[in-house]
N, C-alpha and C. Protein backbone atom coordinates (compact mmCIF):
# COMPACT_ATOMS: atom_id res chain seq x y z
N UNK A 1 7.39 18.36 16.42
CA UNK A 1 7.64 16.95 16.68
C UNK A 1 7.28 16.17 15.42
N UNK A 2 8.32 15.16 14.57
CA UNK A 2 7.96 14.13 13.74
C UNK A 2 7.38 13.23 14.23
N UNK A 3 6.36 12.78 13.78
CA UNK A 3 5.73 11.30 14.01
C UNK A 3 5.63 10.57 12.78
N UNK A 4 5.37 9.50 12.61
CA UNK A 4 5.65 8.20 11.54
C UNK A 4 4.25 8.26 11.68
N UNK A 5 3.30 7.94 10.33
CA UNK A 5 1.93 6.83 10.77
C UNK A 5 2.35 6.19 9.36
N UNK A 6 2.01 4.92 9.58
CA UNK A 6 2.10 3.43 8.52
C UNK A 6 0.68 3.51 7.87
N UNK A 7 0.41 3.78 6.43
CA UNK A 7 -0.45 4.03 6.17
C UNK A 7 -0.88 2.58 5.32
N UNK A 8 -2.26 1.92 6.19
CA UNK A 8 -2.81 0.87 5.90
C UNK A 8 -4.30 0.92 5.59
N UNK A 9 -4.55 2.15 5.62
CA UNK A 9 -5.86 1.86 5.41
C UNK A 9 -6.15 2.15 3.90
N UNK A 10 -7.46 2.28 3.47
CA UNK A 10 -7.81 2.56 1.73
C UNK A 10 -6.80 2.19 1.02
N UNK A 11 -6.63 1.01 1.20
CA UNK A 11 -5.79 0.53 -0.04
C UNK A 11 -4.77 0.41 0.10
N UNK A 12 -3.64 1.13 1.11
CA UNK A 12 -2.71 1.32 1.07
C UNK A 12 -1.60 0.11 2.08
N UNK A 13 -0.19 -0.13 1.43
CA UNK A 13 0.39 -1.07 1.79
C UNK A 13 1.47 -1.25 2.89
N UNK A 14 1.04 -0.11 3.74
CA UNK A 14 2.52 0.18 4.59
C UNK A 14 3.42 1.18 4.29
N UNK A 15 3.22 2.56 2.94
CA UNK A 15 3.27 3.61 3.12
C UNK A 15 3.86 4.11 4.64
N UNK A 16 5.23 5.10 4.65
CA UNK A 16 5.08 5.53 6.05
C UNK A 16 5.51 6.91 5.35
N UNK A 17 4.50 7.78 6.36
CA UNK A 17 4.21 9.16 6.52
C UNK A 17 4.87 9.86 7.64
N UNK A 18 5.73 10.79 7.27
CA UNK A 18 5.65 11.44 8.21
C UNK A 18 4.85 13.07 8.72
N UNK A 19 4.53 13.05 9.85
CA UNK A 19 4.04 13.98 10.01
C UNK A 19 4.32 14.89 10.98
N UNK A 20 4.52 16.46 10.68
CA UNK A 20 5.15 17.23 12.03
C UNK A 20 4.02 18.01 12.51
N UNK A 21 3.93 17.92 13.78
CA UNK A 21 2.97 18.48 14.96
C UNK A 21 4.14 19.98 14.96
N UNK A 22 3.01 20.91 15.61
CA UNK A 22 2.85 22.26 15.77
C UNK A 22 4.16 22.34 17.24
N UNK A 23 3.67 21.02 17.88
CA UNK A 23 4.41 21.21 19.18
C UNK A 23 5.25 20.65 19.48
N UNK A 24 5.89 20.50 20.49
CA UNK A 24 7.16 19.92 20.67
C UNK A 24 6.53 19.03 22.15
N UNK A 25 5.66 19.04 22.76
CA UNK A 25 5.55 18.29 23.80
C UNK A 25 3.84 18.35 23.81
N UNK A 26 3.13 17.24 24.60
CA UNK A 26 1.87 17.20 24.52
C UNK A 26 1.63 16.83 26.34
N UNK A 27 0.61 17.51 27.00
CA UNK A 27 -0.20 16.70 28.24
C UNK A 27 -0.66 15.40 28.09
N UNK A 28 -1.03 15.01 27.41
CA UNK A 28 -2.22 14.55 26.83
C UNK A 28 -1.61 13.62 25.11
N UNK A 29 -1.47 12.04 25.44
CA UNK A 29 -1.44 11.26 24.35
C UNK A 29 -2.68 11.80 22.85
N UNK A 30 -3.67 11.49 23.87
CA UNK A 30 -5.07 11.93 22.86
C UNK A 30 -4.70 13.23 22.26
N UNK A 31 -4.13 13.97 22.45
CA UNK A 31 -4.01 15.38 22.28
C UNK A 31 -2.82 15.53 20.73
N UNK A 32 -1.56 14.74 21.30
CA UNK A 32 -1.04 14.59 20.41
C UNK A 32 -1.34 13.80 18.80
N UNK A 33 -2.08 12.28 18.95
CA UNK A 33 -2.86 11.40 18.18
C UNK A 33 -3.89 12.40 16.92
N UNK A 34 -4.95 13.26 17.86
CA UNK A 34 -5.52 14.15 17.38
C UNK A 34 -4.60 15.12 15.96
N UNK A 35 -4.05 15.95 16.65
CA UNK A 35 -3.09 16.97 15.64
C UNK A 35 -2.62 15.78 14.87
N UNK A 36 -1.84 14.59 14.96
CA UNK A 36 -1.21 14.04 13.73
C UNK A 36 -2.20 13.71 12.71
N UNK A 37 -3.47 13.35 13.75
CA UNK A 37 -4.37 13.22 11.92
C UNK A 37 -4.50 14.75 11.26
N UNK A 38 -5.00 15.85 12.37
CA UNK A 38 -5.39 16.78 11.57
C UNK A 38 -3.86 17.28 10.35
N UNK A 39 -2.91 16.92 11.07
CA UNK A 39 -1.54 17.50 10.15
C UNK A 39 -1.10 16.64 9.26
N UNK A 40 -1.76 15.57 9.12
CA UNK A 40 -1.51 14.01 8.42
C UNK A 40 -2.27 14.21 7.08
N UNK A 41 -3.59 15.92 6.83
CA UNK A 41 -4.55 15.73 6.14
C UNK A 41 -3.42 16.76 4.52
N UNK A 42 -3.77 16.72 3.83
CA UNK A 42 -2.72 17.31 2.82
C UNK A 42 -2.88 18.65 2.69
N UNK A 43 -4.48 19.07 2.91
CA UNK A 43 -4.36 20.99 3.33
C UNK A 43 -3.53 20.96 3.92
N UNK A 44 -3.31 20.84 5.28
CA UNK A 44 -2.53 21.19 6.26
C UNK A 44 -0.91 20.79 5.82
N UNK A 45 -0.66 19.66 5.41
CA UNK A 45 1.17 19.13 5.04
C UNK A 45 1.24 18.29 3.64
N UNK A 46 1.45 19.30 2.63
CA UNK A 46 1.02 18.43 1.47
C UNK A 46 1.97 17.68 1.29
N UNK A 47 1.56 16.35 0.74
CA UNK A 47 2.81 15.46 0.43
C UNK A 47 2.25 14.49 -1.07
N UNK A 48 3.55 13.74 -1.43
CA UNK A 48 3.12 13.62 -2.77
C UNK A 48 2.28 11.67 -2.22
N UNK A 49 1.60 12.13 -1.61
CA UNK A 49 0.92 10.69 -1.10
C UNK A 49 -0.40 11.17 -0.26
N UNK A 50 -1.20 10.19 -0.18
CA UNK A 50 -2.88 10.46 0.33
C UNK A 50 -2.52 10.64 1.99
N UNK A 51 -3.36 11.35 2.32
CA UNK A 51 -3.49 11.89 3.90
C UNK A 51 -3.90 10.77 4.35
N UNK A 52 -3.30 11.20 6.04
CA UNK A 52 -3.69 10.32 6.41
C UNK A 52 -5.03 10.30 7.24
N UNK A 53 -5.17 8.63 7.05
CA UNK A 53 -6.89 8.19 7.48
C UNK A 53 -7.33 6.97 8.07
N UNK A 54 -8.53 6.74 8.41
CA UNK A 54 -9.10 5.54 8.94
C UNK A 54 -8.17 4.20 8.51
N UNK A 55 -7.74 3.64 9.75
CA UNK A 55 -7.08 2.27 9.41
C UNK A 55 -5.72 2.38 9.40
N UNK A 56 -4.84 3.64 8.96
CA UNK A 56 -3.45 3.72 9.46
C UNK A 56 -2.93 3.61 10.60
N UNK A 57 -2.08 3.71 10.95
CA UNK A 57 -1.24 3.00 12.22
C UNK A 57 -0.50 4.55 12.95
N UNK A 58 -0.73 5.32 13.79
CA UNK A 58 0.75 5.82 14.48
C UNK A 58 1.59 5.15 15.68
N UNK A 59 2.71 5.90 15.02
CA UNK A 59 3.77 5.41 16.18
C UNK A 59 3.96 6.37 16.87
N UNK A 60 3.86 6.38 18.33
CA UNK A 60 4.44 7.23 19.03
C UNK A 60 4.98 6.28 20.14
N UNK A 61 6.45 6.80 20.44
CA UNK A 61 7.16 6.07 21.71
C UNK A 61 6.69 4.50 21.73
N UNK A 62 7.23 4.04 20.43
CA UNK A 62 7.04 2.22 20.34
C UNK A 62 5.52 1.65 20.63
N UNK A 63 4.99 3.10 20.84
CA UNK A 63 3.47 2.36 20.86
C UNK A 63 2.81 2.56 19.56
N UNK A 64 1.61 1.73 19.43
CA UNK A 64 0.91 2.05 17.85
C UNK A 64 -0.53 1.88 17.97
N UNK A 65 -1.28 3.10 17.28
CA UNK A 65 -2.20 3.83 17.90
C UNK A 65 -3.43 3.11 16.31
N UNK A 66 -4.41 2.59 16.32
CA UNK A 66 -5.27 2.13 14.64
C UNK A 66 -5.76 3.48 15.10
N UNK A 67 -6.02 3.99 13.62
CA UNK A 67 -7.04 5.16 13.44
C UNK A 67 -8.41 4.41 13.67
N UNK A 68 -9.68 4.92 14.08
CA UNK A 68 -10.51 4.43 14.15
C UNK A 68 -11.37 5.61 13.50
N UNK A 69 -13.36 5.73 13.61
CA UNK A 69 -13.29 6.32 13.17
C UNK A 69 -13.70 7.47 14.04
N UNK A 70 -13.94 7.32 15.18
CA UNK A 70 -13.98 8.19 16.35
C UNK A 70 -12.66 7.55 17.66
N UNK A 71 -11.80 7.14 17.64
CA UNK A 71 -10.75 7.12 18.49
C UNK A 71 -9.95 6.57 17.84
N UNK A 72 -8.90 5.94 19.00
CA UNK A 72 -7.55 5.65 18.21
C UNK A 72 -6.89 4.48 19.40
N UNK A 73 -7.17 3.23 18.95
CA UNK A 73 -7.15 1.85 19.23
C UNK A 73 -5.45 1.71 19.80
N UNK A 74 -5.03 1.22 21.30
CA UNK A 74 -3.82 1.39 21.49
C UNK A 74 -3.77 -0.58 20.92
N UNK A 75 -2.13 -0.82 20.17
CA UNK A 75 -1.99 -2.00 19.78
C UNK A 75 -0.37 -2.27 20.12
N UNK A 76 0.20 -3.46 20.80
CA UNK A 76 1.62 -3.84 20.78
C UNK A 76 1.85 -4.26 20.27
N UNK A 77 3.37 -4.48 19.60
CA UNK A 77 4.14 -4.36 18.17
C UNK A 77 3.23 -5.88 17.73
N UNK A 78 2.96 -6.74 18.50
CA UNK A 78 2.50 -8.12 17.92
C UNK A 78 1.50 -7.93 17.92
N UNK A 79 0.70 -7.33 18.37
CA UNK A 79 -0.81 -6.83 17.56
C UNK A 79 -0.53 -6.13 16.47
N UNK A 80 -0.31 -5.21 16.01
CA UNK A 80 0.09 -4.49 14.74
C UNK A 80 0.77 -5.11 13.67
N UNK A 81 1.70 -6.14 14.38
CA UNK A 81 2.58 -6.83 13.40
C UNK A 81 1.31 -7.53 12.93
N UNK A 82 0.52 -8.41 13.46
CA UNK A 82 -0.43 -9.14 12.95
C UNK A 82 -1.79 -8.47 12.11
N UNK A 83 -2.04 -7.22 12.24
CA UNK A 83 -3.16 -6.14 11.78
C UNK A 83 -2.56 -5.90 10.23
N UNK A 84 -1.07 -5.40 10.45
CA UNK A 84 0.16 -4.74 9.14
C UNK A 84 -0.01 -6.65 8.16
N UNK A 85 -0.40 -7.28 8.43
CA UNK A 85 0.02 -8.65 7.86
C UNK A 85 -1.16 -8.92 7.31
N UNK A 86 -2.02 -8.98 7.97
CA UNK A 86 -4.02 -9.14 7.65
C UNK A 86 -4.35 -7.74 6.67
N UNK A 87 -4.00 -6.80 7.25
CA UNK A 87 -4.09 -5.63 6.04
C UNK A 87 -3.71 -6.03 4.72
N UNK A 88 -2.34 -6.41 4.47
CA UNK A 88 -1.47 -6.03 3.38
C UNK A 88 -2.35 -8.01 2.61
N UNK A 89 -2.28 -8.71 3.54
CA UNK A 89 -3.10 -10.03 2.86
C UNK A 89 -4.33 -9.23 2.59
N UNK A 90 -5.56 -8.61 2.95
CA UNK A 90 -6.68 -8.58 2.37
C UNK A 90 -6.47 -7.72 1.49
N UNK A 91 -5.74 -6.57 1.48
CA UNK A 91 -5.44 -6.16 -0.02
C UNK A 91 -5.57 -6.83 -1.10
N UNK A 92 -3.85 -7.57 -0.90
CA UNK A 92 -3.76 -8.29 -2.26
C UNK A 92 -5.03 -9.25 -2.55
N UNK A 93 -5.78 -9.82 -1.95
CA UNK A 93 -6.88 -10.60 -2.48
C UNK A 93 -7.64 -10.03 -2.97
N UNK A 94 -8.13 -8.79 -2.38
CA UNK A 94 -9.00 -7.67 -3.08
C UNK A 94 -8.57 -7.59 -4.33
N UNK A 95 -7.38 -7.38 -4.72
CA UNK A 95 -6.92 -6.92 -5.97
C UNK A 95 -6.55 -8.32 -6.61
N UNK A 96 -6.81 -8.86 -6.35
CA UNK A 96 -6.58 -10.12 -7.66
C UNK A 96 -8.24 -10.58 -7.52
N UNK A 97 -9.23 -10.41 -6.68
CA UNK A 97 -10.24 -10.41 -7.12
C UNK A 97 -11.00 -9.65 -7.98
N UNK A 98 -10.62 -8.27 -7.71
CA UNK A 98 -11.13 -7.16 -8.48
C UNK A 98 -10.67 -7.87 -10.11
N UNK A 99 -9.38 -8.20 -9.93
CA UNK A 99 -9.06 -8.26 -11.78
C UNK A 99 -9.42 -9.35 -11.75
N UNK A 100 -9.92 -10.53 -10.98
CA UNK A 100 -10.64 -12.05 -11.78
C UNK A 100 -12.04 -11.52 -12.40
N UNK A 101 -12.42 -11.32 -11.27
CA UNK A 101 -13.91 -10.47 -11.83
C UNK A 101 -14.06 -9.42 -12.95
N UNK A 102 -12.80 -8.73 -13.28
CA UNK A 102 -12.94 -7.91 -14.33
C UNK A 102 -12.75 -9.02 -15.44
N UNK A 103 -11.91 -10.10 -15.21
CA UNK A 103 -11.84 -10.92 -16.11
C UNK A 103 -12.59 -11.17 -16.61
N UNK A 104 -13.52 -11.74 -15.79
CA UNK A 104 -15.23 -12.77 -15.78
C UNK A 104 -16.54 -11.73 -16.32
N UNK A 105 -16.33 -10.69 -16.25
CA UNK A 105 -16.74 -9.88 -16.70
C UNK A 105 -16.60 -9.69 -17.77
N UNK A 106 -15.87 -9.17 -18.42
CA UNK A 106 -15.20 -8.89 -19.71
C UNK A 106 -14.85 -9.76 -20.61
N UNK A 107 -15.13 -11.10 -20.59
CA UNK A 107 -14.57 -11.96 -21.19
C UNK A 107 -15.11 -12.37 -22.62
N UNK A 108 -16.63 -12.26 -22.61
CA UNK A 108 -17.71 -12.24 -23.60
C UNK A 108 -17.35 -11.12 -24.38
N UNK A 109 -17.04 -9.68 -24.32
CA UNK A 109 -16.82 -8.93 -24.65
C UNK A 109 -15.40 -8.98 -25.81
N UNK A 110 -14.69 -9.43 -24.74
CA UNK A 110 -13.50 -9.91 -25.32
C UNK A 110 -13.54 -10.59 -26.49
N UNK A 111 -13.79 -12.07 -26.24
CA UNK A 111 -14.46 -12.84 -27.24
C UNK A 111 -15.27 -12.71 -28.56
N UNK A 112 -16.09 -11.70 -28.23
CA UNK A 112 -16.99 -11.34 -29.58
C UNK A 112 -16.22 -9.87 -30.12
N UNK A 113 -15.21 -9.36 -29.20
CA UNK A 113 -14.58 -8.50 -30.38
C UNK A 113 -13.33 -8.90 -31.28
N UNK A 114 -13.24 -9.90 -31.08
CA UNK A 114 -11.47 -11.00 -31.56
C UNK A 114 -12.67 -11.67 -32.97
């Protein structure tokens, strides 16, 4: 079975992964959720992108599951739509803070080597 997870966590911007399970049918949601992280990890399905982890999103059957770091948070598309939006915003602030501060940092440095 393919599954999609939207990879939002560590940094990442909405990345989608796919990942194939061992099985073709599950008892058990939890059951399935489980195997996609373990097959999501790059031992197991290498891909040219980071495994998946804490804070990504799966989709299974229009539902969408947050990785947590012991379960897996059920969310509807307008919860997620709003999580996928707050993610990808605290990113980018992260990263234009990271480089103001490298700025502010570095700037003396700068200065006295010119």
């Amino acid at each position: 079975m393919k599954i999609n997870v939207i990879l939002l966590g560590l940094g990442c911007r909405g990345e989608i992964r796919e990942v194939n399970t061992l099985q073709d049918k599950y008892s058990k949601e939890s059951n399935l959720l489980c195997d996609v992280f373990q097959y999501g990890q790059n031992e197991f399905q290498s891909q040219p992108m980071r495994s998946v982890s804490v804070g990504d999103v799966i989709i299974v059957n229009d539902s969408y599951y947050k990785i947590r770091s012991f379960k897996f948070d059920k969310m509807n598309q307008e919860e997620f739509e709003d999580y996928k939006e707050q993610t990808i915003k605290d990113e980018i602030e992260r990263d234009n803070m990271d480089w103001v501060s490298f700025i502010k940092e570095n700037r003396w440095n700068i200065d006295k080597d010119l």
